[in-house]
N, C-alpha and C. Protein backbone atom coordinates (compact mmCIF):
# COMPACT_ATOMS: atom_id res chain seq x y z
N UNK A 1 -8.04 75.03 -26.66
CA UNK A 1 -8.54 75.90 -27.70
C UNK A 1 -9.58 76.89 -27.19
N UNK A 2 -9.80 77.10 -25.97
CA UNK A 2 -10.86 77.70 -25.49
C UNK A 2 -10.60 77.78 -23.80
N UNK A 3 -11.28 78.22 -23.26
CA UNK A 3 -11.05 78.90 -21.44
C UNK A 3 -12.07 79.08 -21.20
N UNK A 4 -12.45 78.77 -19.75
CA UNK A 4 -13.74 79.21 -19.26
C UNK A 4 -13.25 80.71 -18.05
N UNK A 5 -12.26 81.03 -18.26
CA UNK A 5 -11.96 82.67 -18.05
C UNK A 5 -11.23 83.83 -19.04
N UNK A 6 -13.02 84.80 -18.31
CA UNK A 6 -12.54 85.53 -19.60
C UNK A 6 -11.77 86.49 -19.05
N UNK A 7 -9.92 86.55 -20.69
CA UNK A 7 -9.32 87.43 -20.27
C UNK A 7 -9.00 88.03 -21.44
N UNK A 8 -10.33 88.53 -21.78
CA UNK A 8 -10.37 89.68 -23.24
C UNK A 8 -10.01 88.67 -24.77
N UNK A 9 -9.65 87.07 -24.44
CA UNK A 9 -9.10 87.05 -25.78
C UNK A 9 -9.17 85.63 -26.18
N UNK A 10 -9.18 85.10 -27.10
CA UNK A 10 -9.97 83.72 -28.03
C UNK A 10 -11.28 83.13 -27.34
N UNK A 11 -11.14 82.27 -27.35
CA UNK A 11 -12.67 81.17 -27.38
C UNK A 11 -13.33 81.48 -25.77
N UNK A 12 -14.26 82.00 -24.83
CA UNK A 12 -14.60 81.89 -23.78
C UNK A 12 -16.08 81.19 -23.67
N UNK A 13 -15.62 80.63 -23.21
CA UNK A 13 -17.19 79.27 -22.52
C UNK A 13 -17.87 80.13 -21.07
N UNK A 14 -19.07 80.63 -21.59
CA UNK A 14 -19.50 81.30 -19.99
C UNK A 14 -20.98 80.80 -20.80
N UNK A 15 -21.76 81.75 -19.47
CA UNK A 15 -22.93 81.45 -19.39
C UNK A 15 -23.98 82.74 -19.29
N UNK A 16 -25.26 83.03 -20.00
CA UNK A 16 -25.87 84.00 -19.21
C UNK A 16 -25.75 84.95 -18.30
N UNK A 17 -25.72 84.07 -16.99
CA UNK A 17 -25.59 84.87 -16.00
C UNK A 17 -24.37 85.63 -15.11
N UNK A 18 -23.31 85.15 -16.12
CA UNK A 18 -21.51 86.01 -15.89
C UNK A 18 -21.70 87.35 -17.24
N UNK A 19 -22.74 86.96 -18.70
CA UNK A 19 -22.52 88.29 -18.97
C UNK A 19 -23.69 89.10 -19.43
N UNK A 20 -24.47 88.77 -18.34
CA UNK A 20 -25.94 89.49 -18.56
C UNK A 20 -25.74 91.00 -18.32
N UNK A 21 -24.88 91.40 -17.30
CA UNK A 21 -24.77 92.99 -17.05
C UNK A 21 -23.89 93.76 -17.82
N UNK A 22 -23.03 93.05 -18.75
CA UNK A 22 -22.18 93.36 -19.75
C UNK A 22 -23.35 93.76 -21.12
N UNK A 23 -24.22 93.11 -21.23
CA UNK A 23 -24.93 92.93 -22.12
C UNK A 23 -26.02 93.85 -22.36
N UNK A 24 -26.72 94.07 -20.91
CA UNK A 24 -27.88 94.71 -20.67
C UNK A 24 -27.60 96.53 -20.81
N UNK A 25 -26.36 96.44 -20.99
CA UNK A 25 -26.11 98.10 -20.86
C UNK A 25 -25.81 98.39 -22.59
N UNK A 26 -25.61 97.70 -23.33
CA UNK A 26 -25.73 97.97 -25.02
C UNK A 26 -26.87 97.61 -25.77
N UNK A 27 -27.70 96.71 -24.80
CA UNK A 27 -29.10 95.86 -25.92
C UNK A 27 -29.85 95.37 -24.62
N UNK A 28 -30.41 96.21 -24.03
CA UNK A 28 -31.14 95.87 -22.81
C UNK A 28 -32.91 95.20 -23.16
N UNK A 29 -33.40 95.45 -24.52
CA UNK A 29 -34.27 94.69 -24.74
C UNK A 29 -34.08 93.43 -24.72
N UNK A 30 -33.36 92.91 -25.65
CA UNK A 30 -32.35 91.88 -25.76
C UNK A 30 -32.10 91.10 -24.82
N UNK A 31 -31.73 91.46 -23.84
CA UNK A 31 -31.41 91.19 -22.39
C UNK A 31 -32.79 90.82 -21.80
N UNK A 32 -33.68 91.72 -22.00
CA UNK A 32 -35.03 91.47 -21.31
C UNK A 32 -35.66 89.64 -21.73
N UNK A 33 -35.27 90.06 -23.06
CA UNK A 33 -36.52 88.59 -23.63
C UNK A 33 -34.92 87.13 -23.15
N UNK A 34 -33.76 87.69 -23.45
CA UNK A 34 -33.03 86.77 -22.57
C UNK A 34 -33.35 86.25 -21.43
N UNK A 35 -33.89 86.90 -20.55
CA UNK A 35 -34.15 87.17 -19.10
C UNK A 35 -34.91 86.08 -18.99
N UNK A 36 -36.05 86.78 -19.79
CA UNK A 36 -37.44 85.80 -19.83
C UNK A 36 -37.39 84.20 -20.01
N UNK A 37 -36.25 83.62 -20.99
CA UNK A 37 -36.50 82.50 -21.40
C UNK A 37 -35.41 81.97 -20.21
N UNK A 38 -34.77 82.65 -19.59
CA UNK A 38 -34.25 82.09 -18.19
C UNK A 38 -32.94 80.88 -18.57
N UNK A 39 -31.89 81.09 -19.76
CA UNK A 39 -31.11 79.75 -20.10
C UNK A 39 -30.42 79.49 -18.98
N UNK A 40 -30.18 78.37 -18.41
CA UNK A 40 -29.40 78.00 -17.61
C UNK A 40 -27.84 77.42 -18.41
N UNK A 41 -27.33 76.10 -17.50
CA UNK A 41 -25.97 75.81 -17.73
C UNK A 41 -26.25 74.69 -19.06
N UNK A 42 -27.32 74.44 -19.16
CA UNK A 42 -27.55 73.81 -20.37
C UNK A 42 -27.47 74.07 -21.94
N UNK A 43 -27.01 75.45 -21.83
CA UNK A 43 -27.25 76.47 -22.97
C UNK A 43 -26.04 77.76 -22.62
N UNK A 44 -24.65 77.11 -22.83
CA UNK A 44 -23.34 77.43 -22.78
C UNK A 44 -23.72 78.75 -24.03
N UNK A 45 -22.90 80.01 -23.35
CA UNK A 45 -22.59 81.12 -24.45
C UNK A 45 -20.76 81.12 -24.97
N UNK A 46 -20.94 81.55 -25.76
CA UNK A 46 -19.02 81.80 -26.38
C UNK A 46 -19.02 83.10 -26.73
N UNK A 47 -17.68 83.80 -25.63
CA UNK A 47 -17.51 84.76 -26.13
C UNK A 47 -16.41 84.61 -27.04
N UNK A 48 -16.17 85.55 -28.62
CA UNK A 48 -14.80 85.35 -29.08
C UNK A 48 -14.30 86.37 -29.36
N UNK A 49 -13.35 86.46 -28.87
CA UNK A 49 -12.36 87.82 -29.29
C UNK A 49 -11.63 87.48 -30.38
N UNK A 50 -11.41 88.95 -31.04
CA UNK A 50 -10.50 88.91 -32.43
C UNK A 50 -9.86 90.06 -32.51
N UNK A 51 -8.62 89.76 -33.29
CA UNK A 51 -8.16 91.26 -32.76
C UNK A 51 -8.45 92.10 -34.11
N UNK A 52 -8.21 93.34 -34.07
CA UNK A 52 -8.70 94.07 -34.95
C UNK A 52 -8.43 94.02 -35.59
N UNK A 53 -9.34 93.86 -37.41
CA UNK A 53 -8.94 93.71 -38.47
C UNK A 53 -9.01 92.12 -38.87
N UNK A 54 -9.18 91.65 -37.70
CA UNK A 54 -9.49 89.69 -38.29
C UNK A 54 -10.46 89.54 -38.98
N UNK A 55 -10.13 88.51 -39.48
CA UNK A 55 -11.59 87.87 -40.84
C UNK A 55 -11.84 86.79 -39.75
N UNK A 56 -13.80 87.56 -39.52
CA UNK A 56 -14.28 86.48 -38.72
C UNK A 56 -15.05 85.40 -39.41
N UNK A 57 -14.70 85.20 -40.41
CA UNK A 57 -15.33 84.60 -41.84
C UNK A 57 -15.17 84.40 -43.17
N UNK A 58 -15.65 83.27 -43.85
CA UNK A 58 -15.38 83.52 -45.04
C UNK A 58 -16.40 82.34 -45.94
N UNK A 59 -16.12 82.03 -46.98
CA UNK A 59 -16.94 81.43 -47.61
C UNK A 59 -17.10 79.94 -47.20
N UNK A 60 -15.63 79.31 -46.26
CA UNK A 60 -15.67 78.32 -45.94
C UNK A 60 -16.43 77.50 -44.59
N UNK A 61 -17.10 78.97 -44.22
CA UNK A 61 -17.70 79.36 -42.60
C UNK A 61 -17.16 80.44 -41.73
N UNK A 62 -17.60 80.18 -40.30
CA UNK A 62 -17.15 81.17 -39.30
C UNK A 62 -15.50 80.87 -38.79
N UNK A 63 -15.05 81.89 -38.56
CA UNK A 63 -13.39 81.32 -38.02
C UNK A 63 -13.36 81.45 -36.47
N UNK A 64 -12.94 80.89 -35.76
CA UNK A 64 -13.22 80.68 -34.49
C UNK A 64 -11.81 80.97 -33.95
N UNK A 65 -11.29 82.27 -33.00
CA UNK A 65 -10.90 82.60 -32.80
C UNK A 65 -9.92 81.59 -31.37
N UNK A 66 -8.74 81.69 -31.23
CA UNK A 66 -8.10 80.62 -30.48
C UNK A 66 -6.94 81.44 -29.30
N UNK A 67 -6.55 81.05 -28.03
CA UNK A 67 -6.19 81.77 -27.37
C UNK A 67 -4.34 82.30 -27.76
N UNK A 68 -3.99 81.51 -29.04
CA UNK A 68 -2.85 81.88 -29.14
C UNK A 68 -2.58 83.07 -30.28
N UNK A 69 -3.89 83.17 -30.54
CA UNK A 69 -4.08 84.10 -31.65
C UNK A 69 -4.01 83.63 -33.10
N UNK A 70 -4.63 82.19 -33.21
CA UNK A 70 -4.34 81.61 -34.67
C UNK A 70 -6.24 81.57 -34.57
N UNK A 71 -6.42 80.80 -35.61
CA UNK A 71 -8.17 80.49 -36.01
C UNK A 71 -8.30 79.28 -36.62
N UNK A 72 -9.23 79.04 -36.35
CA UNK A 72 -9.49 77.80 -36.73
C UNK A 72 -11.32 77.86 -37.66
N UNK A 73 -11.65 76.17 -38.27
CA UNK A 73 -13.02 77.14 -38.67
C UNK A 73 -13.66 75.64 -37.69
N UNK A 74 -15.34 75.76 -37.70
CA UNK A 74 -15.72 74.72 -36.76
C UNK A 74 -15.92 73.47 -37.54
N UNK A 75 -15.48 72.99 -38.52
CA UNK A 75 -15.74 72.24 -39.42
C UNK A 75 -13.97 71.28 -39.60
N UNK A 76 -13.12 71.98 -39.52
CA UNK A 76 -12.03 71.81 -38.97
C UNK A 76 -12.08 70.41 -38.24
N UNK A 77 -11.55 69.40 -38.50
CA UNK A 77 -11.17 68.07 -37.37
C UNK A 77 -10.88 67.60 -36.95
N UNK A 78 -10.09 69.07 -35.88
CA UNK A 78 -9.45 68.78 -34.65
C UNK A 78 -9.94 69.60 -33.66
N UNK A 79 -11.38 70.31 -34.04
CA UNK A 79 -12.25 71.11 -33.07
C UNK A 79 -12.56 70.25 -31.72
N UNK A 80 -12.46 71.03 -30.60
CA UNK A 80 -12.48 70.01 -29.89
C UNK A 80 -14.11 69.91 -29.59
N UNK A 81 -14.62 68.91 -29.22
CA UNK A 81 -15.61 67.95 -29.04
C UNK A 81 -16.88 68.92 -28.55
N UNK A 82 -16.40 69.16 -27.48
CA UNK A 82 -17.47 70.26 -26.54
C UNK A 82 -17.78 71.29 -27.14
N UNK A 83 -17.14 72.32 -28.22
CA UNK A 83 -17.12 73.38 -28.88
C UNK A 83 -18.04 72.47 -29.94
N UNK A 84 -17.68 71.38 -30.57
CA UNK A 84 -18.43 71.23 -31.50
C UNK A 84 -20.20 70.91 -31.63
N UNK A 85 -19.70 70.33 -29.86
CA UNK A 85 -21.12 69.68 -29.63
C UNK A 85 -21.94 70.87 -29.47
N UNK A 86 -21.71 72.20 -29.02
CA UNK A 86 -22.04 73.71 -28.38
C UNK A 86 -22.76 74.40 -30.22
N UNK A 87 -21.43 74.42 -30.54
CA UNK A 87 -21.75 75.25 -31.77
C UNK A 87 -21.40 74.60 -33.22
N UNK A 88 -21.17 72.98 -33.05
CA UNK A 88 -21.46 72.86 -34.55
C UNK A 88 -22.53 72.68 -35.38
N UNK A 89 -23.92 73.10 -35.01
CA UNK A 89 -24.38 73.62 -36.14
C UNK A 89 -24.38 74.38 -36.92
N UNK A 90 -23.68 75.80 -36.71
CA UNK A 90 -23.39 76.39 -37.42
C UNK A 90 -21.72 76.30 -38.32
N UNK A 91 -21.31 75.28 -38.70
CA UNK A 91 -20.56 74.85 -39.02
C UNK A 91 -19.78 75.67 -40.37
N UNK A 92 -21.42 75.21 -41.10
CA UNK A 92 -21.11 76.29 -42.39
C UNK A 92 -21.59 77.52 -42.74
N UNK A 93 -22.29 78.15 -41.49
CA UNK A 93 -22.16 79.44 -41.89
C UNK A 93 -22.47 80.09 -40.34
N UNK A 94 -23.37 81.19 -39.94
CA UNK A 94 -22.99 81.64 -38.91
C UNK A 94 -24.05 81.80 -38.25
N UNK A 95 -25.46 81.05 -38.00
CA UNK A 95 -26.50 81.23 -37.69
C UNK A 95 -26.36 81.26 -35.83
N UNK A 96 -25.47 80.78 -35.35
CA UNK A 96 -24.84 80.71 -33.97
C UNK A 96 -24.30 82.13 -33.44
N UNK A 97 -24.53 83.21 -34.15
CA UNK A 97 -23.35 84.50 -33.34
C UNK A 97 -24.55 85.52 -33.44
N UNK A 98 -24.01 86.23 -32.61
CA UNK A 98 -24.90 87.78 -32.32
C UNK A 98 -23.67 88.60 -32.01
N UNK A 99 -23.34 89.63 -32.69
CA UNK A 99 -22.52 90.02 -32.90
C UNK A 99 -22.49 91.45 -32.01
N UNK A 100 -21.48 91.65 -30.97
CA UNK A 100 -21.98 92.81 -30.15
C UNK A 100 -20.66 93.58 -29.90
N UNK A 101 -20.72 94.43 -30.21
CA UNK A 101 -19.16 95.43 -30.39
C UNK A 101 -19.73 96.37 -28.77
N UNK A 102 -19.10 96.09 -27.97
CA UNK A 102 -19.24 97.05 -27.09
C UNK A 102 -18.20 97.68 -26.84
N UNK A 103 -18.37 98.85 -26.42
CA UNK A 103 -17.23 99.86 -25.88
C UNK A 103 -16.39 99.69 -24.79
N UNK A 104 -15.10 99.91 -25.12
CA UNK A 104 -14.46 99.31 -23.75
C UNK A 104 -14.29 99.32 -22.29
N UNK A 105 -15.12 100.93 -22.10
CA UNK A 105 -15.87 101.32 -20.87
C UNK A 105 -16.74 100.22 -20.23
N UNK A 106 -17.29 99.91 -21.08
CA UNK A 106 -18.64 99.18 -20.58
C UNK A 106 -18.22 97.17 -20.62
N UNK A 107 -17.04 97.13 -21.03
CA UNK A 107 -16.74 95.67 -21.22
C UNK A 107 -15.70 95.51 -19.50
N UNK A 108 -16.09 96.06 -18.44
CA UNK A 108 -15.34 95.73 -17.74
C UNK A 108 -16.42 94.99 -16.60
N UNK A 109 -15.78 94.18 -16.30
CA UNK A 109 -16.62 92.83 -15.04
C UNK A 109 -17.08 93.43 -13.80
């Protein structure tokens, strides 16, 4: 339900420091106080792709985007374990996302 390579599309498990330079060129303050608090591998990021026009949400929570192109929500109980342990606190609503639309110029590795 998820990949730790990103190839533009559902659930990606990375870290800080694979998308700090992706990051720093749309919200480089952002990036700064990131910097500062230094997260290591202890503090897993998710990227999720959706394709355009998806409902990344709804009243029942966040929908969590999947590599075959279906969704799932994290409350769901067949989420797998590690995703849940990562991000189920935000289960029922979306206090877990920062939402960053970057341009596709600038989304390349």
């Amino acid at each position: 339900m998820f990949t730790t390579t990103d190839e533009r599309q559902g659930l990606v498990k990375t870290y800080w420091k694979n998308v700090r330079e992706r990051i720093v060129k749309v919200e480089p303050e952002f990036s700064r106080i990131v910097d500062k608090l230094d997260p290591g591998e202890d503090f897993p990021l998710y990227l999720a792709y959706y394709p355009y026009g998806a409902q990344i949400g709804d009243h029942d929570g966040p929908l969590i985007p999947k590599l075959d192109g279906g969704q799932y929500y994290l409350s769901d109980p067949d989420v797998p374990k590690e995703i849940f342990k990562d991000l189920g606190y935000g289960k029922n609503d979306s206090p877990f996302a920062m939402y960053a639309f970057i341009k596709p110029h600038l989304t390349a590795q």
